[in-house]
PDB file of N, CA and C in Angstrom:
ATOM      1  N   UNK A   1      68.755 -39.372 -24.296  1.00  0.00           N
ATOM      2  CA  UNK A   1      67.703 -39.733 -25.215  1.00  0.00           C
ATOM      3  C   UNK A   1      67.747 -38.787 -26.405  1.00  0.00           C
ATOM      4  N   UNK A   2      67.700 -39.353 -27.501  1.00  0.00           N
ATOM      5  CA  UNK A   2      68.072 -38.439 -28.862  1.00  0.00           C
ATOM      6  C   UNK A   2      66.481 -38.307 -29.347  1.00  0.00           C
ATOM      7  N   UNK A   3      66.399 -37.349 -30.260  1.00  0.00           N
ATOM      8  CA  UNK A   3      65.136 -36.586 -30.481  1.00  0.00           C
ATOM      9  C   UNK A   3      65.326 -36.960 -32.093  1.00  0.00           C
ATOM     10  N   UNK A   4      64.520 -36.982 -32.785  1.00  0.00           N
ATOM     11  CA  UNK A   4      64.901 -36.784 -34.146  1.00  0.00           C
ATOM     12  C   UNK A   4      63.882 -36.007 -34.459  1.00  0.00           C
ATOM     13  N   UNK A   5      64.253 -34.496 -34.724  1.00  0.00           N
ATOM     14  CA  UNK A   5      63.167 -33.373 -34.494  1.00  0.00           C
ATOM     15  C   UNK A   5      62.267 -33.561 -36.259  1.00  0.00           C
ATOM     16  N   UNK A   6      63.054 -34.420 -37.107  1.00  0.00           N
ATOM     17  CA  UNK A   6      62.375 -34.145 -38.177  1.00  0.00           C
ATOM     18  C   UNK A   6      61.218 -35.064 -37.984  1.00  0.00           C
ATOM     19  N   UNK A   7      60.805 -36.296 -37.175  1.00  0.00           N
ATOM     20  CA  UNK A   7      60.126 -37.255 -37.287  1.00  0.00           C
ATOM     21  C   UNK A   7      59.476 -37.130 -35.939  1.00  0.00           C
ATOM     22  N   UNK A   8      59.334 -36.257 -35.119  1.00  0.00           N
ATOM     23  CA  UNK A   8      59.386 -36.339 -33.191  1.00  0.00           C
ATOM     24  C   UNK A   8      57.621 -35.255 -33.876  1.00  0.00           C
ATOM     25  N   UNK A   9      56.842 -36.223 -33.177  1.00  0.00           N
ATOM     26  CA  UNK A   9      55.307 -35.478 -32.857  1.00  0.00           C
ATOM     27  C   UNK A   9      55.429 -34.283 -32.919  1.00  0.00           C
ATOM     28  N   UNK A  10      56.300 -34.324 -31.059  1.00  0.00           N
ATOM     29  CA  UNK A  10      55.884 -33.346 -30.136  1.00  0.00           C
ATOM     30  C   UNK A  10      55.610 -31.759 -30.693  1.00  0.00           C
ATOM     31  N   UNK A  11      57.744 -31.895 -30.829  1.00  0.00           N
ATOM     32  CA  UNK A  11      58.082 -30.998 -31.249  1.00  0.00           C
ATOM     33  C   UNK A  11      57.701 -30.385 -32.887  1.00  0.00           C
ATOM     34  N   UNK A  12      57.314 -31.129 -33.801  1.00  0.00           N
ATOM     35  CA  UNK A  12      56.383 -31.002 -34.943  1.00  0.00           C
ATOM     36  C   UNK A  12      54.903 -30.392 -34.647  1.00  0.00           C
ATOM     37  N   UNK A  13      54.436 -30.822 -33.670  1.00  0.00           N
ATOM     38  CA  UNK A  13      53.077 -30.031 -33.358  1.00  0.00           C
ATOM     39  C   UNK A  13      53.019 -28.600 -32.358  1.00  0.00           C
ATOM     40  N   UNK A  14      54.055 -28.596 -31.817  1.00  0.00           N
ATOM     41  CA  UNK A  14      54.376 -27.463 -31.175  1.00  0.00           C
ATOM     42  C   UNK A  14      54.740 -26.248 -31.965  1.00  0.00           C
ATOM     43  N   UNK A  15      55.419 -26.856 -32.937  1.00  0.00           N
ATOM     44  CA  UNK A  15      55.751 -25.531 -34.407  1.00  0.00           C
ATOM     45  C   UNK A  15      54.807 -25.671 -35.432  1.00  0.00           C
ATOM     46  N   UNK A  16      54.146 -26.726 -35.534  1.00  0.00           N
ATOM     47  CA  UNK A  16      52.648 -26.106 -35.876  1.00  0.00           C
ATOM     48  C   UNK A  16      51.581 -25.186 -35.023  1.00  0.00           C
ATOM     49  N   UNK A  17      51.286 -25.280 -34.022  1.00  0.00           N
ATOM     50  CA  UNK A  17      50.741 -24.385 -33.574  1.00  0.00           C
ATOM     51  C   UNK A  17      51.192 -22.950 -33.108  1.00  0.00           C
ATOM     52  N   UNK A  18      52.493 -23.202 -32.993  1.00  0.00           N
ATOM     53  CA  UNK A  18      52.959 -21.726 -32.799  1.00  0.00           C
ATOM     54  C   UNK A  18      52.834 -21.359 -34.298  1.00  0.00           C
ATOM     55  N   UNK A  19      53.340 -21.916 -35.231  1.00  0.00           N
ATOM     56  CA  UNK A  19      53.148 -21.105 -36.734  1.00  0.00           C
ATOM     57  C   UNK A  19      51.398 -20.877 -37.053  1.00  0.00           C
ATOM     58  N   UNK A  20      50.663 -21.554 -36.414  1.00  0.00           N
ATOM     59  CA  UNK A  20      49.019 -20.781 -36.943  1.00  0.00           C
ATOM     60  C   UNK A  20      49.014 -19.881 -36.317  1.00  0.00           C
ATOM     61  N   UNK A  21      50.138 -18.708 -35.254  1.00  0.00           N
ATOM     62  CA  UNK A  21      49.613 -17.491 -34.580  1.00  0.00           C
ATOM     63  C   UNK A  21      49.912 -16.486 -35.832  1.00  0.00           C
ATOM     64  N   UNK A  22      48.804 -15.896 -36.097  1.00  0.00           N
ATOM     65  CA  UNK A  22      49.156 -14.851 -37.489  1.00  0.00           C
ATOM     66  C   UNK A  22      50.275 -13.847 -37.541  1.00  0.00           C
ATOM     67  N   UNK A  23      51.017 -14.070 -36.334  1.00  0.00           N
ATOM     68  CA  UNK A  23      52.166 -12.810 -37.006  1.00  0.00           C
ATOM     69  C   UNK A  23      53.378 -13.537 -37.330  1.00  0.00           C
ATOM     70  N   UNK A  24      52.983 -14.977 -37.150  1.00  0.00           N
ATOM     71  CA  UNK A  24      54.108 -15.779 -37.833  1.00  0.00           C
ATOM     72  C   UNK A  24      54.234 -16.221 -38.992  1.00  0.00           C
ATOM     73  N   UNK A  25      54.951 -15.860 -39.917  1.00  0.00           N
ATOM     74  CA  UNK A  25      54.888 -17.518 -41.274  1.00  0.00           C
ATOM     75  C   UNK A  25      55.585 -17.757 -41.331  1.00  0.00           C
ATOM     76  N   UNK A  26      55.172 -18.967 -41.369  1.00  0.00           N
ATOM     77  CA  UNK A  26      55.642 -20.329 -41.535  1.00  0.00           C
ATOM     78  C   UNK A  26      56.962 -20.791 -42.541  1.00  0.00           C
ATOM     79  N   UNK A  27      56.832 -19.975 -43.744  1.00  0.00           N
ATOM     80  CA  UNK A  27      57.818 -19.944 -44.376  1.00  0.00           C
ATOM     81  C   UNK A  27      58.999 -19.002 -43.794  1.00  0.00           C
ATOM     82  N   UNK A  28      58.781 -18.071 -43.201  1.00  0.00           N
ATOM     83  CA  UNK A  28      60.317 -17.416 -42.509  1.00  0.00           C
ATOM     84  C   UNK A  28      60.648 -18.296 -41.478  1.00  0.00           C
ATOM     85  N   UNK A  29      60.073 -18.877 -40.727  1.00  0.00           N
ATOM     86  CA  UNK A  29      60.650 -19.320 -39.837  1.00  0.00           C
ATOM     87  C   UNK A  29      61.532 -20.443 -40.663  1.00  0.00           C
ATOM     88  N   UNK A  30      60.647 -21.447 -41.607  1.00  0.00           N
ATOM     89  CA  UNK A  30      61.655 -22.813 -41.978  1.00  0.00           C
ATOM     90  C   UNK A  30      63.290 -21.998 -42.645  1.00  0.00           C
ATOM     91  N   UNK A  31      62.614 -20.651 -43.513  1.00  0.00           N
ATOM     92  CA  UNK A  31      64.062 -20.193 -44.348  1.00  0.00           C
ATOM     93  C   UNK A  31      64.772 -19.531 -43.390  1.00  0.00           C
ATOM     94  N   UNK A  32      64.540 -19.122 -42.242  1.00  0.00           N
ATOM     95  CA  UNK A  32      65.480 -18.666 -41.308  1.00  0.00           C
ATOM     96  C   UNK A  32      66.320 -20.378 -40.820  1.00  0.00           C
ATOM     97  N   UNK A  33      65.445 -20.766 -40.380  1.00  0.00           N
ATOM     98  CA  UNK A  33      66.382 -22.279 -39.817  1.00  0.00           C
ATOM     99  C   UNK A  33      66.977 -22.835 -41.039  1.00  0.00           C
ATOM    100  N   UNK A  34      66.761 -22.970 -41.969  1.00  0.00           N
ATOM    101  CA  UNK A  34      67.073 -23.655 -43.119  1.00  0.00           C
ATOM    102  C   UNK A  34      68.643 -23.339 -43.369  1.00  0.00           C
ATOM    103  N   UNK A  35      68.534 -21.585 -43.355  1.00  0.00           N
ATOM    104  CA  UNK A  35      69.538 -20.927 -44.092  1.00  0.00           C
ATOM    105  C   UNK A  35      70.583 -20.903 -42.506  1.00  0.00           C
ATOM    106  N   UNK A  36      70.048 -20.839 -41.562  1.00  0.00           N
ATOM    107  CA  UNK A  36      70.978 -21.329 -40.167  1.00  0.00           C
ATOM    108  C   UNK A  36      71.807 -22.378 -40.417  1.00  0.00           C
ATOM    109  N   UNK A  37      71.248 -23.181 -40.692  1.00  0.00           N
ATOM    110  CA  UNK A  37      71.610 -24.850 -40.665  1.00  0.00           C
ATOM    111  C   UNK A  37      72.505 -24.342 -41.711  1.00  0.00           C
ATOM    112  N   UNK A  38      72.242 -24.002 -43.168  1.00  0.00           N
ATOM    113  CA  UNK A  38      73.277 -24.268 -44.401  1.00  0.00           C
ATOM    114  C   UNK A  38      74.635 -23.375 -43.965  1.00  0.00           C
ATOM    115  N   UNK A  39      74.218 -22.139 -43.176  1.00  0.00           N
ATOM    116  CA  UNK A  39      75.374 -21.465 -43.036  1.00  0.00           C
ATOM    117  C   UNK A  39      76.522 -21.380 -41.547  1.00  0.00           C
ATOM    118  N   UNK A  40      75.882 -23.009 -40.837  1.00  0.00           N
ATOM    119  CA  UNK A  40      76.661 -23.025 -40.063  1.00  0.00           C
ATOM    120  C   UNK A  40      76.218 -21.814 -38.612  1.00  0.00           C
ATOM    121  N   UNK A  41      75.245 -20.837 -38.625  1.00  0.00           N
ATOM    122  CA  UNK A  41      75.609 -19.686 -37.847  1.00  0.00           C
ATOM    123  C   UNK A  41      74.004 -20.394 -36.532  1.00  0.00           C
ATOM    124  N   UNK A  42      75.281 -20.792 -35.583  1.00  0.00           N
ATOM    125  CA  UNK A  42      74.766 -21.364 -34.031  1.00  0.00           C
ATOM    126  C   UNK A  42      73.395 -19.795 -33.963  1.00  0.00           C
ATOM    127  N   UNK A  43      74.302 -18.992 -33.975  1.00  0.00           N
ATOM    128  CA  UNK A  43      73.328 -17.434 -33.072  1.00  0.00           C
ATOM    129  C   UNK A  43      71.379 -16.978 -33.734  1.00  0.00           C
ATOM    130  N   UNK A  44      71.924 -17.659 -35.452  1.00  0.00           N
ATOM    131  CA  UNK A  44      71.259 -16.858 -35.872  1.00  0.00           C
ATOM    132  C   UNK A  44      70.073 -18.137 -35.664  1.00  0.00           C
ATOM    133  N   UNK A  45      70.271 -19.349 -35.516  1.00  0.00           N
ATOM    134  CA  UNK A  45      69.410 -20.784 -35.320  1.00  0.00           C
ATOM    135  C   UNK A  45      68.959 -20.275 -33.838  1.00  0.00           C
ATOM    136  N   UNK A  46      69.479 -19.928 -32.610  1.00  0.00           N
ATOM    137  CA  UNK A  46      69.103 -19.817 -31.223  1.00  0.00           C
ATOM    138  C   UNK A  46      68.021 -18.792 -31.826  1.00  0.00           C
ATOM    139  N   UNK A  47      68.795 -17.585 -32.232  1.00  0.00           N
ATOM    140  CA  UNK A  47      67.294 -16.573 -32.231  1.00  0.00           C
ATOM    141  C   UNK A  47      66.202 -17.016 -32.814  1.00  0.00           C
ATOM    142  N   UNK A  48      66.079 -17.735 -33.818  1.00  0.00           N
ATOM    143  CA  UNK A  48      64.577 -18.578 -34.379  1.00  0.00           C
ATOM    144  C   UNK A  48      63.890 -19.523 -33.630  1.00  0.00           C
ATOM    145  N   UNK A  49      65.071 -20.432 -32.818  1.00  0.00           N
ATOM    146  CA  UNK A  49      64.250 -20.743 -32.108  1.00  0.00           C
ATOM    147  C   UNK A  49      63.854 -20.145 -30.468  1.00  0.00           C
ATOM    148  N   UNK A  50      64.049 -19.446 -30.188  1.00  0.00           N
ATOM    149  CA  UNK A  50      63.827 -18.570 -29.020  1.00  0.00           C
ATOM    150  C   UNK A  50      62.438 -17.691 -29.745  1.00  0.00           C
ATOM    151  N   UNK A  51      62.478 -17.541 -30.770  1.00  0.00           N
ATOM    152  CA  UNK A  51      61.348 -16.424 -31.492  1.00  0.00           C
ATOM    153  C   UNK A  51      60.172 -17.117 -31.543  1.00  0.00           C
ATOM    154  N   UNK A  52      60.209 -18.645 -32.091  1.00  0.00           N
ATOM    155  CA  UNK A  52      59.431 -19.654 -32.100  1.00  0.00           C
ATOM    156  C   UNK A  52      58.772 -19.919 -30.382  1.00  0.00           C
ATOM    157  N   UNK A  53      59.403 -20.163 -29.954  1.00  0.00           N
ATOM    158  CA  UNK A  53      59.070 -20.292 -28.458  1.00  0.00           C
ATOM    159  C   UNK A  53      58.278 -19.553 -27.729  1.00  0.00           C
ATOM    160  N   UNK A  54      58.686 -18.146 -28.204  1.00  0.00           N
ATOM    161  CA  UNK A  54      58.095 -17.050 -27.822  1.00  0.00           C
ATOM    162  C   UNK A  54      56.726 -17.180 -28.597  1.00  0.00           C
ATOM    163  N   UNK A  55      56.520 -17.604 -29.300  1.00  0.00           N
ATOM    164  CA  UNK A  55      55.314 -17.290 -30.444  1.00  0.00           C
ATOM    165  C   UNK A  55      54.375 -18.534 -29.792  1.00  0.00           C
ATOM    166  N   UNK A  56      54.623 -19.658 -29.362  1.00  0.00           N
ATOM    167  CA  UNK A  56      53.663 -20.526 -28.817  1.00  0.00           C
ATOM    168  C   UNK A  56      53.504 -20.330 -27.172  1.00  0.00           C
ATOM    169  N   UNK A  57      55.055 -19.680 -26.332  1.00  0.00           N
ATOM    170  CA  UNK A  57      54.214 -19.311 -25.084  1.00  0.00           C
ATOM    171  C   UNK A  57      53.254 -18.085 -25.310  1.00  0.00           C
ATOM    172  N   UNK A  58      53.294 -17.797 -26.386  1.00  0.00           N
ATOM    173  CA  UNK A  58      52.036 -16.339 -26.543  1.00  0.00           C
ATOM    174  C   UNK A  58      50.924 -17.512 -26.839  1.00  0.00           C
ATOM    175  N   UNK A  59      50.622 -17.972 -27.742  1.00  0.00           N
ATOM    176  CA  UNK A  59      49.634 -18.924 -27.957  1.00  0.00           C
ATOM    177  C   UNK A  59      49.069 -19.263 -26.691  1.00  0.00           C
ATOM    178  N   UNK A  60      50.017 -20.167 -25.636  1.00  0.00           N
ATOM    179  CA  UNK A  60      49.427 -20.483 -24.745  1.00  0.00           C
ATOM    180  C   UNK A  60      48.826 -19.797 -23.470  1.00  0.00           C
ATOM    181  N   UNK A  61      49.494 -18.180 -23.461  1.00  0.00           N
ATOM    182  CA  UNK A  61      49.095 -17.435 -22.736  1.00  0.00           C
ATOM    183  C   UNK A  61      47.120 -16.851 -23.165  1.00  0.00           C
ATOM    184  N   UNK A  62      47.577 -16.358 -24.816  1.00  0.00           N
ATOM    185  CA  UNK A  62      46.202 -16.013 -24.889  1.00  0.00           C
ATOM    186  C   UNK A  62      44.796 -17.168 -24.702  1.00  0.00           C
ATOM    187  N   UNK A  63      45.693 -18.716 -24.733  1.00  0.00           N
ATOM    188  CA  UNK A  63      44.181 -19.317 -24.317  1.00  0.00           C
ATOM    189  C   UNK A  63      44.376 -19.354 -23.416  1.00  0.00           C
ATOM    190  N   UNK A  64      45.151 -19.114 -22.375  1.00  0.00           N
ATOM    191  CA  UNK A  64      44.774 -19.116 -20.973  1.00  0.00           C
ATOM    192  C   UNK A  64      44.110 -17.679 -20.367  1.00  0.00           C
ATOM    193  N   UNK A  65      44.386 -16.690 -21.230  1.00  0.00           N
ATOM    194  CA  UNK A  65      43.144 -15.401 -20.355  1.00  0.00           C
ATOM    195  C   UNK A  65      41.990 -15.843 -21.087  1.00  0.00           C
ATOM    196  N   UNK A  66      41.515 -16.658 -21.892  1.00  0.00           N
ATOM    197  CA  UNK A  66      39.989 -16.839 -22.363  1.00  0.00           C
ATOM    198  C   UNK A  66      39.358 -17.582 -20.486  1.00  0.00           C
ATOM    199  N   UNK A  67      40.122 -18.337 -19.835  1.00  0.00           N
ATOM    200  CA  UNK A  67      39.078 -18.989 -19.137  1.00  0.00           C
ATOM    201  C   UNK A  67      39.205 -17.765 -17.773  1.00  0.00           C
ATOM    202  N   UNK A  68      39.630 -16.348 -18.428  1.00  0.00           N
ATOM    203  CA  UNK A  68      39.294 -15.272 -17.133  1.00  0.00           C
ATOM    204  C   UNK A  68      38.389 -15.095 -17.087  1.00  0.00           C
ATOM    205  N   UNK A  69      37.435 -15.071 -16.307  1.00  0.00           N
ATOM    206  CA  UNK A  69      36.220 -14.266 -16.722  1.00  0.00           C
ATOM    207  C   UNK A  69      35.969 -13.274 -16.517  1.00  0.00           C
ATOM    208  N   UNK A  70      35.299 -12.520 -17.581  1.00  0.00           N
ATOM    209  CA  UNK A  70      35.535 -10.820 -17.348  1.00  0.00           C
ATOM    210  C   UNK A  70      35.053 -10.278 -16.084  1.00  0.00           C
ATOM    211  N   UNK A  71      35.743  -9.122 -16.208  1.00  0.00           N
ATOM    212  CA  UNK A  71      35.990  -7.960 -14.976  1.00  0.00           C
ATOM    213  C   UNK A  71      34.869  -7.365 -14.696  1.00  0.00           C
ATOM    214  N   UNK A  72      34.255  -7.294 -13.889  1.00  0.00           N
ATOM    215  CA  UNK A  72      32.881  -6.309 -13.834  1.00  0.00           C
ATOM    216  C   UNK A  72      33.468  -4.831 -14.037  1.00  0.00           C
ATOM    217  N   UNK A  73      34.189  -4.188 -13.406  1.00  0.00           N
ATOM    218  CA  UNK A  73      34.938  -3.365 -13.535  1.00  0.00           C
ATOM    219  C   UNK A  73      35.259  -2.421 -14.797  1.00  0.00           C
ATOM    220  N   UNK A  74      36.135  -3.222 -15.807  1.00  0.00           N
ATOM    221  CA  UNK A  74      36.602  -2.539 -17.055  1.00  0.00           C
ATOM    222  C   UNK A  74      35.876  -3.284 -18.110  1.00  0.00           C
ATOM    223  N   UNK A  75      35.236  -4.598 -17.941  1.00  0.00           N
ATOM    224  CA  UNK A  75      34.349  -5.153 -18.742  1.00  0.00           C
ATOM    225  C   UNK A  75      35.365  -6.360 -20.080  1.00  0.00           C
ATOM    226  N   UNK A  76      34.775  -6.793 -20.953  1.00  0.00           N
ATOM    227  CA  UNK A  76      35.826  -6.712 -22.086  1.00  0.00           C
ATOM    228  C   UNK A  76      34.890  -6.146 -23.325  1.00  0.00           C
ATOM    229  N   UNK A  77      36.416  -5.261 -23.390  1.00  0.00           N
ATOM    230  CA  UNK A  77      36.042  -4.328 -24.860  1.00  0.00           C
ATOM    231  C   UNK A  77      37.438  -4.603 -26.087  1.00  0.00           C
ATOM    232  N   UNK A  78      37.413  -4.197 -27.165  1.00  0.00           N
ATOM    233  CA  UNK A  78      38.371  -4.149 -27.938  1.00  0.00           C
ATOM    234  C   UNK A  78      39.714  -3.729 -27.216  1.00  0.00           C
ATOM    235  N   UNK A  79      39.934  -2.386 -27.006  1.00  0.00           N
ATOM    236  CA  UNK A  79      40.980  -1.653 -26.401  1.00  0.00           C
ATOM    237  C   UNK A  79      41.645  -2.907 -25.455  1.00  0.00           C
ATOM    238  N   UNK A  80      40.685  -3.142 -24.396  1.00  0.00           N
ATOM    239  CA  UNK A  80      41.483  -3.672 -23.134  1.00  0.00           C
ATOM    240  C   UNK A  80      42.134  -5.019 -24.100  1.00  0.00           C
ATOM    241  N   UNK A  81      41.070  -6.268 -24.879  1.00  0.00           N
ATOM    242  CA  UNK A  81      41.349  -7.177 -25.249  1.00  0.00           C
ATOM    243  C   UNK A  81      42.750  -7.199 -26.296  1.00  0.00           C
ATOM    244  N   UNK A  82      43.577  -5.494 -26.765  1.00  0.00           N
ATOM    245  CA  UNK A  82      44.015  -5.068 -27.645  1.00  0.00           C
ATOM    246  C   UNK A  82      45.291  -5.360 -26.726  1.00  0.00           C
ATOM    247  N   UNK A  83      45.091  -4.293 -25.737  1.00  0.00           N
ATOM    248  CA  UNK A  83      46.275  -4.218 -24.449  1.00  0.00           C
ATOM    249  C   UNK A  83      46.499  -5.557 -23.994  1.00  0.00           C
ATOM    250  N   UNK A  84      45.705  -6.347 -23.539  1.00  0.00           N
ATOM    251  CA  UNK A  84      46.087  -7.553 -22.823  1.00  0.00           C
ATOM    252  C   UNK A  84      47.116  -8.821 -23.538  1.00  0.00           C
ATOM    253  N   UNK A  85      46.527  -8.165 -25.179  1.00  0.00           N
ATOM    254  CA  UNK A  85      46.725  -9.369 -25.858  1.00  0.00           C
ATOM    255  C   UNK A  85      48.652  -8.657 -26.260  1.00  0.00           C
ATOM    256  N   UNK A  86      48.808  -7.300 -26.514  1.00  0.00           N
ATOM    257  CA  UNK A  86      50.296  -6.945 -26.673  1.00  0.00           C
ATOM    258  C   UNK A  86      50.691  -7.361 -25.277  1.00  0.00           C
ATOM    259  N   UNK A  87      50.599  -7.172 -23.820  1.00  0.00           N
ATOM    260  CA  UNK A  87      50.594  -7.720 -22.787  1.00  0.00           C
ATOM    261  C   UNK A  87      51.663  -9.154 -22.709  1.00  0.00           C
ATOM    262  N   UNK A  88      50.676  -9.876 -23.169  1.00  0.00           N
ATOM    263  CA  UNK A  88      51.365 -11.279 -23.468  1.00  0.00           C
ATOM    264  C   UNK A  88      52.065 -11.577 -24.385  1.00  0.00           C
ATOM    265  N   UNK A  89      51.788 -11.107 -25.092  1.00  0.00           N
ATOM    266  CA  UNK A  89      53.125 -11.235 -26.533  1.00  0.00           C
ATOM    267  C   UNK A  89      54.668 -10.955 -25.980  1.00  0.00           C
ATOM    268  N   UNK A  90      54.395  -9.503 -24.996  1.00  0.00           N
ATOM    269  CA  UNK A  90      55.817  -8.930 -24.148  1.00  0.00           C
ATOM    270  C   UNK A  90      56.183 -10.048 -23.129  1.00  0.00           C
ATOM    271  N   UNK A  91      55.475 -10.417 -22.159  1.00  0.00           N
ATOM    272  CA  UNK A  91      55.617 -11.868 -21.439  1.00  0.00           C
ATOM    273  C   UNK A  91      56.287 -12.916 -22.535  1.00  0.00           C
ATOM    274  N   UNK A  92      55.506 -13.576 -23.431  1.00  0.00           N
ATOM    275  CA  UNK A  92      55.798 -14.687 -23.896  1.00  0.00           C
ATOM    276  C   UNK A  92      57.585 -14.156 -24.323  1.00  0.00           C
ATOM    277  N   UNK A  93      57.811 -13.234 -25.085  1.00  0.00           N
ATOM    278  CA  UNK A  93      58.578 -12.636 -25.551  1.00  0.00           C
ATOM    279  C   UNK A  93      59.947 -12.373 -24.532  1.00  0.00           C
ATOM    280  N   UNK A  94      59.480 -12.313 -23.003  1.00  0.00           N
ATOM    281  CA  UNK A  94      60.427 -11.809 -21.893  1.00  0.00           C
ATOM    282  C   UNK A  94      60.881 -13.467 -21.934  1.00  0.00           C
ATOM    283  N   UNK A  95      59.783 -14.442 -21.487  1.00  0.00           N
ATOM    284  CA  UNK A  95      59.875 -15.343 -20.935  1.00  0.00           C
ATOM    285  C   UNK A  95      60.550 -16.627 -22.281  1.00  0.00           C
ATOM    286  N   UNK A  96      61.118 -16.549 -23.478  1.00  0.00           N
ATOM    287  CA  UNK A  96      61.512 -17.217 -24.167  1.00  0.00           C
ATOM    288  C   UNK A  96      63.268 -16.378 -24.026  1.00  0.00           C
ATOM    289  N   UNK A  97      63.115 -15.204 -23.805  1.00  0.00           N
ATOM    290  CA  UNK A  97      64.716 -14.723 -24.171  1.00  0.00           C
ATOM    291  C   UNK A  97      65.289 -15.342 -22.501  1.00  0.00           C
ATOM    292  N   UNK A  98      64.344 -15.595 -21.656  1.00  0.00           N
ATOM    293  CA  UNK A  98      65.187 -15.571 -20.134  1.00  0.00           C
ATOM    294  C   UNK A  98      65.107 -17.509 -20.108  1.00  0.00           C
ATOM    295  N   UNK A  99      64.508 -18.156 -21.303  1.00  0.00           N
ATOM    296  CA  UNK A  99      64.917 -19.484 -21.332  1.00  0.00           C
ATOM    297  C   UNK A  99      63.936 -20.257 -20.259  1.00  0.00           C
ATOM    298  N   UNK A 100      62.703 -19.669 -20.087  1.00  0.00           N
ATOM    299  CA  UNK A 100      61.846 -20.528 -18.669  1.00  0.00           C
ATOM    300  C   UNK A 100      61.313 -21.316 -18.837  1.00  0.00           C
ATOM    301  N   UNK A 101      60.858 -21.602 -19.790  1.00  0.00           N
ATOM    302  CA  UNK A 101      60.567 -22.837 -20.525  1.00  0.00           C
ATOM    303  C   UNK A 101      61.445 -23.783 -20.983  1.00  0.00           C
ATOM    304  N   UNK A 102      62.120 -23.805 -21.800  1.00  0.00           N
ATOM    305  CA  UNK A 102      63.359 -24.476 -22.056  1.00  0.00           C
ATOM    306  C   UNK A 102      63.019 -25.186 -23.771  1.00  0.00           C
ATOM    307  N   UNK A 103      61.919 -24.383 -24.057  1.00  0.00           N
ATOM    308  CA  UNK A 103      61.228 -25.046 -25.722  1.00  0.00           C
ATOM    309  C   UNK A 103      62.406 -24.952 -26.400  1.00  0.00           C
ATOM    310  N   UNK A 104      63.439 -23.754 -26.517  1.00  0.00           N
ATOM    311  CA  UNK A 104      63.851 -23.060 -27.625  1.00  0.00           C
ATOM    312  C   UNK A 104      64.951 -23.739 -27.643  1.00  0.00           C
ATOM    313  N   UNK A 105      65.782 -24.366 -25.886  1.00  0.00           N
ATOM    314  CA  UNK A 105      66.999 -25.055 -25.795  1.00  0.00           C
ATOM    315  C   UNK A 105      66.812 -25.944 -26.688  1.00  0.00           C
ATOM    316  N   UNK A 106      65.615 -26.824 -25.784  1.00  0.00           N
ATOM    317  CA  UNK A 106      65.478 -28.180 -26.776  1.00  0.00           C
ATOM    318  C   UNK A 106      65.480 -28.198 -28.396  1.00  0.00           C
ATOM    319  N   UNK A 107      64.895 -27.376 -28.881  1.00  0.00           N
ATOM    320  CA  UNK A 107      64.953 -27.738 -30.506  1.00  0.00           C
ATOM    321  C   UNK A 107      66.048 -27.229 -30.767  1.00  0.00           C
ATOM    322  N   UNK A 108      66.688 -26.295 -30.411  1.00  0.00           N
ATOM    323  CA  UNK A 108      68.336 -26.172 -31.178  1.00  0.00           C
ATOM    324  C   UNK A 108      69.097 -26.752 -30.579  1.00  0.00           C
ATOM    325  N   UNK A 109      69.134 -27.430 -29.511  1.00  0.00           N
ATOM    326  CA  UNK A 109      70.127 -28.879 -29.472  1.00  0.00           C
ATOM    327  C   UNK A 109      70.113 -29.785 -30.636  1.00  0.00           C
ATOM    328  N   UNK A 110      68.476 -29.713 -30.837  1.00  0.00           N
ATOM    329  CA  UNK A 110      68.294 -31.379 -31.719  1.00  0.00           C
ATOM    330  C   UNK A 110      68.822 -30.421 -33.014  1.00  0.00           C
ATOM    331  N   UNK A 111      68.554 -29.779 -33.882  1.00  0.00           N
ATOM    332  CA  UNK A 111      68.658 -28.864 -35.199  1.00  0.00           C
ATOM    333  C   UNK A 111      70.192 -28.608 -34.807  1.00  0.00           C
ATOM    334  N   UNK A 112      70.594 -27.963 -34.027  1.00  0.00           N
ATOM    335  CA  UNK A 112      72.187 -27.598 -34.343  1.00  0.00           C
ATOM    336  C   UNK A 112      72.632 -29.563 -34.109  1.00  0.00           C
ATOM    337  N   UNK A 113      72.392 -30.421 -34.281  1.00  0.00           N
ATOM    338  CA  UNK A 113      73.494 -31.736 -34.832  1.00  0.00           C
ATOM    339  C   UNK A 113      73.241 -31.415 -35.771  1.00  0.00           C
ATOM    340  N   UNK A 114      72.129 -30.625 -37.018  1.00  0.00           N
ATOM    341  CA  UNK A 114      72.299 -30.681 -38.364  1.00  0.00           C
ATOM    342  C   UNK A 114      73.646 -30.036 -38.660  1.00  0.00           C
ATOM    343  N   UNK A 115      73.796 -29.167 -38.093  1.00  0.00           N
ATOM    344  CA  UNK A 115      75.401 -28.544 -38.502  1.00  0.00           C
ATOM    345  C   UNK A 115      76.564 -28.804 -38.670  1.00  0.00           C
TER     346      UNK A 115
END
C-alpha cells in the first residue's frame, strides 16, 4: 500500500503536532528534509525523521503523565514537573533512535521515493 505523504492525513497531522512542541520549528525540520531530499543524503533524511518521531513520542508521553495523579508524597511542583518533563524527552528520544514505534521508518520510506 503506497502512502503519498504529501496528501496522507495521518502522517500530515502527526508532523503537525509534533511541530507545535516548542523546541521544534517547523521551518528546520521542512529545510532539513527539503535539503535531504535535494541532496540525495538517505542519513541526513533518517535523522529528521527519527528527531521528528522523537518530538511527538514526547508529545504523547507528556499528555499521558497529565492523567497521573499527583503523588501525595513529592506533590507537583515546578522542579519535579521540570525533571519529569526532561525525563520524557530522554525516553521519547531513546525510544525513536531504537525504532519502537516505527513513525520515523514509515515517513522516510514514503520521502526517500522523493530521491
Amino acid at each position: 500500500m503506497e502512502i503519498n505523504p504529501a496528501n496522507n492525513g495521518i502522517i500530515t497531522n502527526m508532523i503537525s503536532t509534533a511541530l507545535k512542541n516548542p523546541q521544534v520549528d517547523e521551518s528546520d525540520f521542512e529545510r532539513i528534509m527539503q535539503q535531504a531530499i535535494k541532496e540525495k543524503d538517505s542519513e541526513k533524511l533518517k535523522e529528521a525523521c527519527k528527531q521528528l518521531e522523537a518530538n511527538f513520542i514526547g508529545l504523547m508521553l507528556n499528555e499521558m503523565k497529565k492523567t497521573i495523579p499527583e503523588d501525595p508524597l513529592t506533590g507537583n511542583n515546578l522542579s519535579n514537573d521540570f525533571f519529569t518533563s526532561l525525563l520524557y524527552d530522554k525516553y521519547a528520544e531513546i525510544l525513536a533512535q531504537n525504532g519502537a514505534f516505527g513513525f520515523a521508518e514509515q515517513i522516510y520510506n514514503q520521502l526517500s521515493k522523493k530521491m
